[in-house]
N, C-alpha and C. Protein backbone atom coordinates (compact mmCIF):
# COMPACT_ATOMS: atom_id res chain seq x y z
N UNK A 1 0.85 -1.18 0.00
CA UNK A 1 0.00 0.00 0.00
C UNK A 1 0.89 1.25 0.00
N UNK A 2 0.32 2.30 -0.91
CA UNK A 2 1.30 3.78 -1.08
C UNK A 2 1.08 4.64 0.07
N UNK A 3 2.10 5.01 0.60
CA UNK A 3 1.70 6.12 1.84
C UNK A 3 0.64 6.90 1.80
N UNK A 4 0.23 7.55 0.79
CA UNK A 4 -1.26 8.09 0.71
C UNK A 4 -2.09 7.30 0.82
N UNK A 5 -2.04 6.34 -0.05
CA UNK A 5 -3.41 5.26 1.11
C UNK A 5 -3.61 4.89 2.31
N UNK A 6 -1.98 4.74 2.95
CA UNK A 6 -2.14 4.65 4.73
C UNK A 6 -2.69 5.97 5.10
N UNK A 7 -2.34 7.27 4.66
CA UNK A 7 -2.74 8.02 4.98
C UNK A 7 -4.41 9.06 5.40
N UNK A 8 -4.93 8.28 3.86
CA UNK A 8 -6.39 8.16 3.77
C UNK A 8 -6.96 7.38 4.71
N UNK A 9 -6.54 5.89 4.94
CA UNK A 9 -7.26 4.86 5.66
C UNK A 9 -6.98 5.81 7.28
N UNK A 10 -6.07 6.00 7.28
CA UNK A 10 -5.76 6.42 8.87
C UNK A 10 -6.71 7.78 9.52
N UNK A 11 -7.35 8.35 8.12
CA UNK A 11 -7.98 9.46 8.80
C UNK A 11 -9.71 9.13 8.45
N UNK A 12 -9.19 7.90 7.45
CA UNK A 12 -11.22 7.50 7.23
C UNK A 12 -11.41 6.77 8.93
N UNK A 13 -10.09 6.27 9.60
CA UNK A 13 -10.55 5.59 10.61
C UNK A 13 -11.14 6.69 11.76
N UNK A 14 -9.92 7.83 11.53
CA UNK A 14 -10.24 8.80 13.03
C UNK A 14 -11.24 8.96 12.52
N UNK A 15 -12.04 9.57 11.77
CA UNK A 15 -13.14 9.70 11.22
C UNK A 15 -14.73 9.00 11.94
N UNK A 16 -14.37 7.77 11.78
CA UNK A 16 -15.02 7.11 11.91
C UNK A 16 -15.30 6.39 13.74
N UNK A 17 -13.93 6.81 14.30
CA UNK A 17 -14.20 6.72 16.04
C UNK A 17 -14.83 8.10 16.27
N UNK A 18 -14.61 8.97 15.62
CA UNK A 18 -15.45 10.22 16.15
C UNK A 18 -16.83 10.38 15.92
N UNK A 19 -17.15 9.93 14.08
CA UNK A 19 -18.59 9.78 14.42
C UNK A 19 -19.37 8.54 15.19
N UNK A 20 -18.70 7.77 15.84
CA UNK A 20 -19.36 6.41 16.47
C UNK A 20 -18.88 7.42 17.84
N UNK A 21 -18.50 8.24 18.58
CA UNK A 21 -18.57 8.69 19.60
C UNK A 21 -17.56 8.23 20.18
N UNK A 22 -16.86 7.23 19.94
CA UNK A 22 -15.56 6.88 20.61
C UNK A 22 -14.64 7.99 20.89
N UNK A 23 -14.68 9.13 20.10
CA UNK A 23 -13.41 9.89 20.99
C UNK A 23 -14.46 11.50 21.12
N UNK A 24 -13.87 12.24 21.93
CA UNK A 24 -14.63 13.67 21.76
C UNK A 24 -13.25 14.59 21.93
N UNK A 25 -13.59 15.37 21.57
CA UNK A 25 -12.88 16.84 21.49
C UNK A 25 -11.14 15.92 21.20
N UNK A 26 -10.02 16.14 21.77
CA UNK A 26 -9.07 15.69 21.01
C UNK A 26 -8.52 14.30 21.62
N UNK A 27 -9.75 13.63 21.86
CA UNK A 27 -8.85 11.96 22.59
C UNK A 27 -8.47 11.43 21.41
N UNK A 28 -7.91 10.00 21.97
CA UNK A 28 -7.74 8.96 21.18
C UNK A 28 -6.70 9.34 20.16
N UNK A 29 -5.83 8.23 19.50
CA UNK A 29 -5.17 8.69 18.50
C UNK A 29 -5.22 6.88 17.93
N UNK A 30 -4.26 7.31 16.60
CA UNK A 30 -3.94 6.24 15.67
C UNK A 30 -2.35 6.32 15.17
N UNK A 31 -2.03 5.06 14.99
CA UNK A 31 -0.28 4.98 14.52
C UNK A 31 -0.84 3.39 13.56
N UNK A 32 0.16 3.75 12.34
CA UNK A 32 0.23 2.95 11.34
C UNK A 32 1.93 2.29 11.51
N UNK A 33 2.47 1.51 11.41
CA UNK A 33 3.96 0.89 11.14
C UNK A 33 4.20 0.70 9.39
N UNK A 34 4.97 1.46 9.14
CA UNK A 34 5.29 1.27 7.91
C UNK A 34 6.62 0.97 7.44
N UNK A 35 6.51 0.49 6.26
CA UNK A 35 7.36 -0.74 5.91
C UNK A 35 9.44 -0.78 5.87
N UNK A 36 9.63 1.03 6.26
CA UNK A 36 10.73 1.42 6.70
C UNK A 36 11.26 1.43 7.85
N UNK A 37 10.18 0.61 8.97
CA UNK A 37 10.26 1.21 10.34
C UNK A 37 9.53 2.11 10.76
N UNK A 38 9.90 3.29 10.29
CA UNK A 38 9.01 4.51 10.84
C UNK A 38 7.39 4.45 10.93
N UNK A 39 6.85 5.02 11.27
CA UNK A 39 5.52 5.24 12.09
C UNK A 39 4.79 6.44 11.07
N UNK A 40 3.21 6.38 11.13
CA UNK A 40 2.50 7.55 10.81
C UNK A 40 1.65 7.40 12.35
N UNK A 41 1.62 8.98 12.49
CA UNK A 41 0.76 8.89 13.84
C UNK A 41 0.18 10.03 13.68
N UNK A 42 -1.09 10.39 14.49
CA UNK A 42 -1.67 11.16 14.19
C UNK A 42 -1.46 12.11 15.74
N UNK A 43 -1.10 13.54 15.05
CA UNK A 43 -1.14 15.04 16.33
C UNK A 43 -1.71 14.71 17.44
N UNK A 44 -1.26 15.68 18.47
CA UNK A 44 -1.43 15.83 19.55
C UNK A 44 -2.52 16.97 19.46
N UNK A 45 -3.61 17.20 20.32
CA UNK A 45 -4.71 18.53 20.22
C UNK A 45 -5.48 18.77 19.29
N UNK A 46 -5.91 17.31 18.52
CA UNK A 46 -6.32 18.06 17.43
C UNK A 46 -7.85 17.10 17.69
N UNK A 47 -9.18 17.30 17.41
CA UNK A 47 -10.19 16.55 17.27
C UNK A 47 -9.71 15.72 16.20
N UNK A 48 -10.22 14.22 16.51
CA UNK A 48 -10.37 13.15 15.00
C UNK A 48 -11.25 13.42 14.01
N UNK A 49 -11.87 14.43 14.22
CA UNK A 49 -13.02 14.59 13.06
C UNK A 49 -11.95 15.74 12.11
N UNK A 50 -11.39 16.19 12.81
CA UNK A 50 -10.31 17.45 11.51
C UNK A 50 -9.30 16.79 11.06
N UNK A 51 -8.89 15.80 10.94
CA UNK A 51 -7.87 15.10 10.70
C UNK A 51 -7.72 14.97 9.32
N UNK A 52 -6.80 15.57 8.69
CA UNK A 52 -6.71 15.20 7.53
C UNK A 52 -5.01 14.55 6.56
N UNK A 53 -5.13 14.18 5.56
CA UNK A 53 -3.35 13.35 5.40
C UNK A 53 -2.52 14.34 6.07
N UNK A 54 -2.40 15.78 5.33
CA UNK A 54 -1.33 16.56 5.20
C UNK A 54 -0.98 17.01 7.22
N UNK A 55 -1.87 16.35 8.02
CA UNK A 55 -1.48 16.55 9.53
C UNK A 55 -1.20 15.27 9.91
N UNK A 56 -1.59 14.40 9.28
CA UNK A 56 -0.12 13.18 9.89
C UNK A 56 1.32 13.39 10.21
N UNK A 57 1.77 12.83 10.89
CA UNK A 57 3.63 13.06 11.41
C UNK A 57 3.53 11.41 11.16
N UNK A 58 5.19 11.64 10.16
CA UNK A 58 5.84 10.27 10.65
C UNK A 58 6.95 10.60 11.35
N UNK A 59 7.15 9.51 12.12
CA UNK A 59 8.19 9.36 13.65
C UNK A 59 8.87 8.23 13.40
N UNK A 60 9.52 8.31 14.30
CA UNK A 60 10.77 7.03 14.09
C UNK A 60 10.59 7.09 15.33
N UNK A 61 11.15 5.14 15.88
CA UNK A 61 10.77 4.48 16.49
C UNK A 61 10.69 5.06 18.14
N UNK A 62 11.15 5.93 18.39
CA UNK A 62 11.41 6.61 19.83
C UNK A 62 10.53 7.78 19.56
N UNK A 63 9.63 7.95 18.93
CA UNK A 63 8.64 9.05 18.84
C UNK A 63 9.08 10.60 18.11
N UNK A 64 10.13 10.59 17.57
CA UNK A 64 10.60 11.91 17.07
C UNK A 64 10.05 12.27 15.80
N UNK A 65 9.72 13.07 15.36
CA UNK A 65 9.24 13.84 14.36
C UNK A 65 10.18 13.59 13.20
N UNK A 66 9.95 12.85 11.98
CA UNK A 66 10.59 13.06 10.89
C UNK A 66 10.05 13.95 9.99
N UNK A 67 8.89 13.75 9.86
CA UNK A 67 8.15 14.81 9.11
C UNK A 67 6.60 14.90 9.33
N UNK A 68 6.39 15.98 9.16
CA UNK A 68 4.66 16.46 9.66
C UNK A 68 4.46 18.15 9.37
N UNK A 69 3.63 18.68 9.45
CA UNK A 69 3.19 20.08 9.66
C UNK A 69 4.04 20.80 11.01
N UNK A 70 4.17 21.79 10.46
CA UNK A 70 4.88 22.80 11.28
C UNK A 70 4.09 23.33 12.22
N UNK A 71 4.47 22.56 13.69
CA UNK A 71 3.80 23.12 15.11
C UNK A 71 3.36 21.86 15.70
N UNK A 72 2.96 20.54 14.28
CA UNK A 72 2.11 19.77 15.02
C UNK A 72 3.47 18.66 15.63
N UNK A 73 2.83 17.87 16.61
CA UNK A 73 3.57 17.11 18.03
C UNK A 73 2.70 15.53 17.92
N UNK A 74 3.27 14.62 18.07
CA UNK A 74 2.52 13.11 18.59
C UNK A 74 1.78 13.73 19.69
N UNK A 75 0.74 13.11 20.19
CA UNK A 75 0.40 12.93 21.71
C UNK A 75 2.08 11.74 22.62
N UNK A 76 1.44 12.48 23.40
CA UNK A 76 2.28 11.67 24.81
C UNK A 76 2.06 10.64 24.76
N UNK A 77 0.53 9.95 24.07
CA UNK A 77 0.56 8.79 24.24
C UNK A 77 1.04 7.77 23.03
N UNK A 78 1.63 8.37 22.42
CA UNK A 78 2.27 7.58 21.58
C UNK A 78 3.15 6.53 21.78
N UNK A 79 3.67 6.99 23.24
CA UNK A 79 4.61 5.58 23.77
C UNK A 79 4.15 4.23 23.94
N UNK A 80 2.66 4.50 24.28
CA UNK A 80 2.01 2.97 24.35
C UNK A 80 1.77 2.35 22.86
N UNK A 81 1.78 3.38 21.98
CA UNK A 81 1.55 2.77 20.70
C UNK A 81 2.84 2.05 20.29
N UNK A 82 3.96 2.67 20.66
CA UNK A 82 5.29 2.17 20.13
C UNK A 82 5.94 0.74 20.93
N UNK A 83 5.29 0.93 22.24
CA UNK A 83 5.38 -0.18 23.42
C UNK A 83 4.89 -1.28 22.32
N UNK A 84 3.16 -1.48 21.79
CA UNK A 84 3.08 -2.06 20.96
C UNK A 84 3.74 -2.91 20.03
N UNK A 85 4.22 -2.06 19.02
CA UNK A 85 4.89 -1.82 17.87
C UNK A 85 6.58 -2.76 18.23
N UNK A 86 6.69 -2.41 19.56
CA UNK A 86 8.16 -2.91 20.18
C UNK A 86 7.84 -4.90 20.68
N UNK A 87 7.04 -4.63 21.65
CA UNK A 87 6.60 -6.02 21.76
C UNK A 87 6.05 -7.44 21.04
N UNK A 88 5.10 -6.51 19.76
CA UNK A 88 4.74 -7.42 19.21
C UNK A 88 5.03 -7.01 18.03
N UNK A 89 6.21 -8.11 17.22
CA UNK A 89 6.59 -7.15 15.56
C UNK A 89 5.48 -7.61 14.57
N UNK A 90 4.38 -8.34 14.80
CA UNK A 90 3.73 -8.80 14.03
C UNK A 90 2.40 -7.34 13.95
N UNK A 91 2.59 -6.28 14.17
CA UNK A 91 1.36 -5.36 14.40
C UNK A 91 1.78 -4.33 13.61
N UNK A 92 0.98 -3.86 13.05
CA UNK A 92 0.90 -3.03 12.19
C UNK A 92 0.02 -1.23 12.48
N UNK A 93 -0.83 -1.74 13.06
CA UNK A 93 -1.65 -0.99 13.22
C UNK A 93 -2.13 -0.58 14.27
N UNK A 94 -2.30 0.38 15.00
CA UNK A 94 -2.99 0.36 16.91
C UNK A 94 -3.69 1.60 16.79
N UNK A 95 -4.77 1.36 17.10
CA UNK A 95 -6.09 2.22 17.98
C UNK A 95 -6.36 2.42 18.79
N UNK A 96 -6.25 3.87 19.22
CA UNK A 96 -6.70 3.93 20.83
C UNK A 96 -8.04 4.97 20.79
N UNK A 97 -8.88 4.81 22.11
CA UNK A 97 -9.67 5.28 21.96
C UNK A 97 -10.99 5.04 23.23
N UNK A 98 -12.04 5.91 23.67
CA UNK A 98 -12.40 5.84 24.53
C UNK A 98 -13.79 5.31 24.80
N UNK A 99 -14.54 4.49 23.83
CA UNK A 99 -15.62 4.02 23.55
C UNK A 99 -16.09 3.79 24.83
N UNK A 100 -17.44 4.19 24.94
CA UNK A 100 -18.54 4.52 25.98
C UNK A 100 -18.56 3.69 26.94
N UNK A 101 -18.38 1.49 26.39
CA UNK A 101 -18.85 0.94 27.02
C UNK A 101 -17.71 -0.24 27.30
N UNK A 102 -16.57 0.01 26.65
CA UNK A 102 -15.55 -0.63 27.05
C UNK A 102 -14.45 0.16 27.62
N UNK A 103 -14.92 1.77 27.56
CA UNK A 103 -14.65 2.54 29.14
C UNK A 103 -15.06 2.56 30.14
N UNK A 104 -16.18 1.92 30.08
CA UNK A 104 -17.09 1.35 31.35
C UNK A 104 -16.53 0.84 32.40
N UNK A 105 -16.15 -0.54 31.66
CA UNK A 105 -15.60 -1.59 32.23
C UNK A 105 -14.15 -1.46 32.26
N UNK A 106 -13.75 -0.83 31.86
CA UNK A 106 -11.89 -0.13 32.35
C UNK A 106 -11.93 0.35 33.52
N UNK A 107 -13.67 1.20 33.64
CA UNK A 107 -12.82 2.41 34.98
C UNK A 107 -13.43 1.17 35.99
N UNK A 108 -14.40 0.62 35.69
CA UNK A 108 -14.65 -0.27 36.55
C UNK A 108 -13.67 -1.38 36.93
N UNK A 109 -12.93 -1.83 36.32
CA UNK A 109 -11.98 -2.82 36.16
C UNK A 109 -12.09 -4.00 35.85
N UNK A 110 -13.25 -4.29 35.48
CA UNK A 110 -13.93 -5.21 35.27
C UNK A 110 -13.05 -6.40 33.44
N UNK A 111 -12.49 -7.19 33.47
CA UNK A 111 -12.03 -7.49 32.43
C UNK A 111 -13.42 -8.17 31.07
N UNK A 112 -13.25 -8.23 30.42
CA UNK A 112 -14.21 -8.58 29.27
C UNK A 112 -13.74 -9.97 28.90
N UNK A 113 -13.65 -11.27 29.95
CA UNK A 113 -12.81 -12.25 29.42
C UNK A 113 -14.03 -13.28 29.87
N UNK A 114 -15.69 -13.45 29.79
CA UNK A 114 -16.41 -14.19 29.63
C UNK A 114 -16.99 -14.43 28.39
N UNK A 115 -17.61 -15.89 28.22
CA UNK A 115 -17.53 -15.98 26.61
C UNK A 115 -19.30 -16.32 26.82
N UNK A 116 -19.53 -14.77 26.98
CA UNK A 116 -21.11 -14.54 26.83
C UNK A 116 -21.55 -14.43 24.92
N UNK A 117 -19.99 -14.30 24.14
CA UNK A 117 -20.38 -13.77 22.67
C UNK A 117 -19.29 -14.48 22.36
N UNK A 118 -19.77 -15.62 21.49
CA UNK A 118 -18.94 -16.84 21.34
C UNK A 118 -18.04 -15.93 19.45
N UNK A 119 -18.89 -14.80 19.31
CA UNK A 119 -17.99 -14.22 17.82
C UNK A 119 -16.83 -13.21 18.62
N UNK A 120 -17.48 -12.55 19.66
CA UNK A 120 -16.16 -11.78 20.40
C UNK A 120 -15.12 -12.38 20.54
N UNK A 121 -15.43 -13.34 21.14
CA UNK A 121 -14.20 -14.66 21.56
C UNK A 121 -13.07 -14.88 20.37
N UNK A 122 -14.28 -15.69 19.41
CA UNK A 122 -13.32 -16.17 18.24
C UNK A 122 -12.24 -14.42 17.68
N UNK A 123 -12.87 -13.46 17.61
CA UNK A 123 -12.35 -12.61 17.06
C UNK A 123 -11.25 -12.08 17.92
N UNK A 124 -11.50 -11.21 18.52
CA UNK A 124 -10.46 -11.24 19.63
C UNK A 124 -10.11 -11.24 21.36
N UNK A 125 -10.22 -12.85 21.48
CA UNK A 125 -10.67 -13.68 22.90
C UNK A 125 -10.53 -12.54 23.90
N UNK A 126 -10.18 -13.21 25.30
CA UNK A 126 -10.34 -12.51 26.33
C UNK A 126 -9.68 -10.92 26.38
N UNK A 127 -10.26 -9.98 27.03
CA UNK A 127 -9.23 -8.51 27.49
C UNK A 127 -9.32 -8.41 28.76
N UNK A 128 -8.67 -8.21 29.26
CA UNK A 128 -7.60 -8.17 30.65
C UNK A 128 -7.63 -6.37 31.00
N UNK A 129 -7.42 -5.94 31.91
CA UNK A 129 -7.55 -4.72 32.32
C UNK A 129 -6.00 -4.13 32.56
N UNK A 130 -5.64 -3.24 32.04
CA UNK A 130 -3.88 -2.94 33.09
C UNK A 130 -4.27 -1.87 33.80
N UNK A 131 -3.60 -2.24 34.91
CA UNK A 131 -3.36 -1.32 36.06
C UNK A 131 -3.24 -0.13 35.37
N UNK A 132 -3.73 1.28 36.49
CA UNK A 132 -4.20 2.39 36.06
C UNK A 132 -2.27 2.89 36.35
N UNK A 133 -2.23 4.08 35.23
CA UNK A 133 -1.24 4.21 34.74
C UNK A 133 -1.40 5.97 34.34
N UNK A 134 -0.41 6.80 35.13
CA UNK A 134 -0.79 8.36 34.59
C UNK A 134 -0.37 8.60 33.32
N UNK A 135 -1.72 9.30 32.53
CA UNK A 135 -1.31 9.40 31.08
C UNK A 135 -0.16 10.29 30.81
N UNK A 136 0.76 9.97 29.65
CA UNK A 136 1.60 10.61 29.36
C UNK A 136 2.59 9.99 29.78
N UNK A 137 2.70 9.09 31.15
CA UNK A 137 3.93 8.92 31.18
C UNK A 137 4.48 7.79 31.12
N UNK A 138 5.38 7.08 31.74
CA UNK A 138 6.21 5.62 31.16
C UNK A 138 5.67 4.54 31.16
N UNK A 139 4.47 4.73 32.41
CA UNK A 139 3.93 3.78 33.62
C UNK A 139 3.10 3.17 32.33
N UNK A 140 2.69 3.79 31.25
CA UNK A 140 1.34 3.44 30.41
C UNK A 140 1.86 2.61 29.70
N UNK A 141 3.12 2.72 28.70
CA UNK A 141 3.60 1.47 28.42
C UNK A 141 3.47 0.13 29.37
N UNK A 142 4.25 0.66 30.06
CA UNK A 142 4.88 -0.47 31.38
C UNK A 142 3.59 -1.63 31.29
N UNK A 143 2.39 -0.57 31.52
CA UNK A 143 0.79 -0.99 32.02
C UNK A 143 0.17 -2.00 31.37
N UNK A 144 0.64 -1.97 29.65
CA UNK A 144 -0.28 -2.41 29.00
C UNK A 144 1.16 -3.49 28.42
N UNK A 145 2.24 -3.60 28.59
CA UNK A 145 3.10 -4.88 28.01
C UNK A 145 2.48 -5.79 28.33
N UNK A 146 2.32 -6.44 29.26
CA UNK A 146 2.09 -7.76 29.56
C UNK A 146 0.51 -8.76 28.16
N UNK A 147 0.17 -7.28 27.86
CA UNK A 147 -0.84 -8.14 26.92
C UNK A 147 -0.63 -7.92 25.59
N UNK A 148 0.66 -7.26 24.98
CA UNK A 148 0.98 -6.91 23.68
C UNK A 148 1.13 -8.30 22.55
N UNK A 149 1.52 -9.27 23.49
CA UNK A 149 1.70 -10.36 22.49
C UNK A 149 0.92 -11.40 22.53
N UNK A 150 0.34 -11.82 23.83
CA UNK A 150 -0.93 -12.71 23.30
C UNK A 150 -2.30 -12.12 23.58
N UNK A 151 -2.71 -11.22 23.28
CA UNK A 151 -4.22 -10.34 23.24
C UNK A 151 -4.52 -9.77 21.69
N UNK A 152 -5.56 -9.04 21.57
CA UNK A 152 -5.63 -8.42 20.54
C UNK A 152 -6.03 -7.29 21.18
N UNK A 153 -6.63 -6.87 22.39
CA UNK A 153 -6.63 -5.63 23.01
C UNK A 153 -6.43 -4.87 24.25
N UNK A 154 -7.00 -4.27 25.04
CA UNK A 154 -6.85 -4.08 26.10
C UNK A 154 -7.73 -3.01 26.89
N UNK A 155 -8.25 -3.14 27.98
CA UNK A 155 -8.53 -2.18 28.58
C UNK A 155 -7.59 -1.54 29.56
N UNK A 156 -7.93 -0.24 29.40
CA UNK A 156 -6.41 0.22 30.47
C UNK A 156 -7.69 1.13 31.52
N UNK A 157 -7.16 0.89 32.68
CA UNK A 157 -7.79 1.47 33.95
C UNK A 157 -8.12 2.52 33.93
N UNK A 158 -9.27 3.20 34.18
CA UNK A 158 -9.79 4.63 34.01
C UNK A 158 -9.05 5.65 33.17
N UNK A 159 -8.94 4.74 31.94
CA UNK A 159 -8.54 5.76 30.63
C UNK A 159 -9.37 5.28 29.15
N UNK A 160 -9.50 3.80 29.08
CA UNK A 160 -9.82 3.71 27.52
C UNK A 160 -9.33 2.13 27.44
N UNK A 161 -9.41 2.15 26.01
CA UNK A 161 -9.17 0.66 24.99
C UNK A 161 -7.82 1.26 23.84
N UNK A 162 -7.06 0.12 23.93
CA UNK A 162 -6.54 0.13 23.06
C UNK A 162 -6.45 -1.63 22.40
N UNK A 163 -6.41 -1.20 21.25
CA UNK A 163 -6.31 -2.14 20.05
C UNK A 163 -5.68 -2.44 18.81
N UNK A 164 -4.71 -3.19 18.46
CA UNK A 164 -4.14 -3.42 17.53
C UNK A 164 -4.07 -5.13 16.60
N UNK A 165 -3.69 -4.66 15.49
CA UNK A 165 -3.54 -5.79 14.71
C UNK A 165 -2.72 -6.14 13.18
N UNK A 166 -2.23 -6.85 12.75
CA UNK A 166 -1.76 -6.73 11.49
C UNK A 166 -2.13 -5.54 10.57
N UNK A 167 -2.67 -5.20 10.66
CA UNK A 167 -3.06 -3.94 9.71
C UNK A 167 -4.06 -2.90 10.31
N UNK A 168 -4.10 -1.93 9.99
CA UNK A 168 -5.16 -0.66 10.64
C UNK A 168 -6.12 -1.05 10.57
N UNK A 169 -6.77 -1.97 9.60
CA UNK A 169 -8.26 -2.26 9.33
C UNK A 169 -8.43 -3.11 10.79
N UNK A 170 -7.24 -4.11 11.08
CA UNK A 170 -7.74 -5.30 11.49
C UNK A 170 -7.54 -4.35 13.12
N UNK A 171 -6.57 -3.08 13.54
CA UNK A 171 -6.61 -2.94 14.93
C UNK A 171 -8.56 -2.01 14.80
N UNK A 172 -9.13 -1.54 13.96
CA UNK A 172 -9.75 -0.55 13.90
C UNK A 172 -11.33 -1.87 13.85
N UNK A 173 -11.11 -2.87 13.85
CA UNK A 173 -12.39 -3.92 13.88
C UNK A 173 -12.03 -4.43 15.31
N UNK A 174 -10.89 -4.87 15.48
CA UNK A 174 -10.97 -5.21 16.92
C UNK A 174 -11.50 -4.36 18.24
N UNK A 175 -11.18 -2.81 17.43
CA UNK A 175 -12.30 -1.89 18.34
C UNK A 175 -13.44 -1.80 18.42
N UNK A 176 -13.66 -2.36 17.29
CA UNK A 176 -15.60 -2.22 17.43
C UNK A 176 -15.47 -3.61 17.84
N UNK A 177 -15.36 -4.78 17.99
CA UNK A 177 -15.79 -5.80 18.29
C UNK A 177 -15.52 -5.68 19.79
N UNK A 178 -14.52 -4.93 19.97
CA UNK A 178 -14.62 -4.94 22.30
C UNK A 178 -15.71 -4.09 22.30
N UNK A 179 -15.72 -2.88 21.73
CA UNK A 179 -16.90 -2.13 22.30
C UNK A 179 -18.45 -2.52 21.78
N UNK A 180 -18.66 -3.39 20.57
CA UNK A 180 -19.67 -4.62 20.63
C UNK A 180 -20.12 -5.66 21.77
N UNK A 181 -18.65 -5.76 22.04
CA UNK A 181 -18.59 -7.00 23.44
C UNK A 181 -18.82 -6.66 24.95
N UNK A 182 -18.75 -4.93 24.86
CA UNK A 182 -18.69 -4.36 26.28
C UNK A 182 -20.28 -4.17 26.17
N UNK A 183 -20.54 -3.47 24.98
CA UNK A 183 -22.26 -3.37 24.99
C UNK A 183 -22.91 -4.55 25.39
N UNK A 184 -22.92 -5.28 24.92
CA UNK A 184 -23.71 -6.69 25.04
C UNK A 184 -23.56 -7.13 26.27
N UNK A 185 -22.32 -6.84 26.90
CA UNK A 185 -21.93 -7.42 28.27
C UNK A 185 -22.86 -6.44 29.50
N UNK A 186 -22.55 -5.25 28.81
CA UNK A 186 -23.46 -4.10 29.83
C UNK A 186 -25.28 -4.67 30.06
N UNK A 187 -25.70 -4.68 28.86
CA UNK A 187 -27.12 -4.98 28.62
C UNK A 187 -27.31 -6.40 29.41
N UNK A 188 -26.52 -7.30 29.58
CA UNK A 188 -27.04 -8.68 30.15
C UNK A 188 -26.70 -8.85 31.61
C-alpha cells in the first residue's frame, strides 16, 4: 500500500471513532507501522473529526518527528503505541480510543474475558484490564506490556481501549468488536 493510502485509511478511521462517539474533542489517537520502520501517527490537540493526510507526522521508532506540519507534536501517548509496535513485531496498526462501554468496564476494572459472545471470543478472545497508569507517562507502556503479544486488546484502567492488529483495518475492527462485546456485556 502507497503512503497516501495509509494516509487516507488512517484518517477514514479517526473519522469514523469520532462519528461512532468513541473519541470527543481531542482523545484517542492512531499509529500505522510502515514498511521502513518509521511510524504515521496522528497530532497531539487536534479533534479526529479534523484530521486530515497533510497533519499526519511520521516518527521514528522513539517518537521523534521526521516529518509532519509545522507546530504539530505526537500525543504523549504515543509511547504505548510504540510499546506495541516494540513487543509485538507482528502489528501493524494500533487504535486507541475511549468508547462509551468498554470505558465502562476499564474504569470499573472489570475485564471482558467471559464468553457470553462466542464471535467476540473467536475474534479477539479474552481482554484483561492494566493497572491504572498516569497518562503521558512511562507507567502506560509499562501498564499495557504484559498483553501486547498474546491479546488483541486491552482495557487500560480509568482511561480507555486500546487495540491493535496486522493492519489498521484489522486494529480498527478489533475496536468495534470490544466495544460490541462491552455493549452486550453491559445490557445482560
Amino acid at each position: 500500500m502507497q503512503i497516501e493510502e495509509i494516509k487516507d485509511q488512517i484518517c477514514d478511521v479517526c473519522h469514523k471513532m469520532w462519528q461512532l462517539g468513541w473519541v470527543a474533542a481531542n482523545d484517542g489517537n492512531v499509529s500505522v507501522r510502515l514498511e521502513d520502520g518509521t511510524f504515521l501517527a496522528t497530532p497531539t490537540g487536534m479533534s479526529k473529526s479534523f484530521i486530515t493526510p497533510d497533519k499526519l507526522l511520521r516518527i521514528d521508532a522513539k517518537g521523534n518527528v521526521l516529518e509532519g506540519a509545522e507546530g504539530l507534536r505526537p500525543s504523549s501517548e504515543i509511547k504505548m503505541h510504540l510499546r506495541v509496535y516494540q513487543e509485538n513485531p507482528s502489528v501493524m496498526g494500533v487504535v486507541h480510543a475511549h468508547p462509551v462501554y468498554a470505558t465502562s468496564f476499564a474504569i470499573a476494572g472489570i475485564p471482558l474475558d467471559e464468553s457470553i459472545l462466542s464471535e467476540a471470543m473467536l475474534q479477539i478472545g479474552a481482554i484483561g484490564v492494566a493497572h491504572y497508569a498516569e497518562p503521558g507517562t512511562y507507567d502506560v507502556p509499562d501498564s499495557i506490556a504484559p498483553f501486547c503479544k498474546d491479546y488483541a486488546a486491552v482495557l487500560m484502567s480509568n482511561h480507555g481501549a486500546l487495540a491493535w492488529g496486522t493492519s489498521l483495518d484489522e486494529a480498527y475492527t478489533r475496536m468495534e468488536v470490544l466495544e460490541n462485546y462491552a455493549h452486550i456485556s453491559y445490557v445482560v
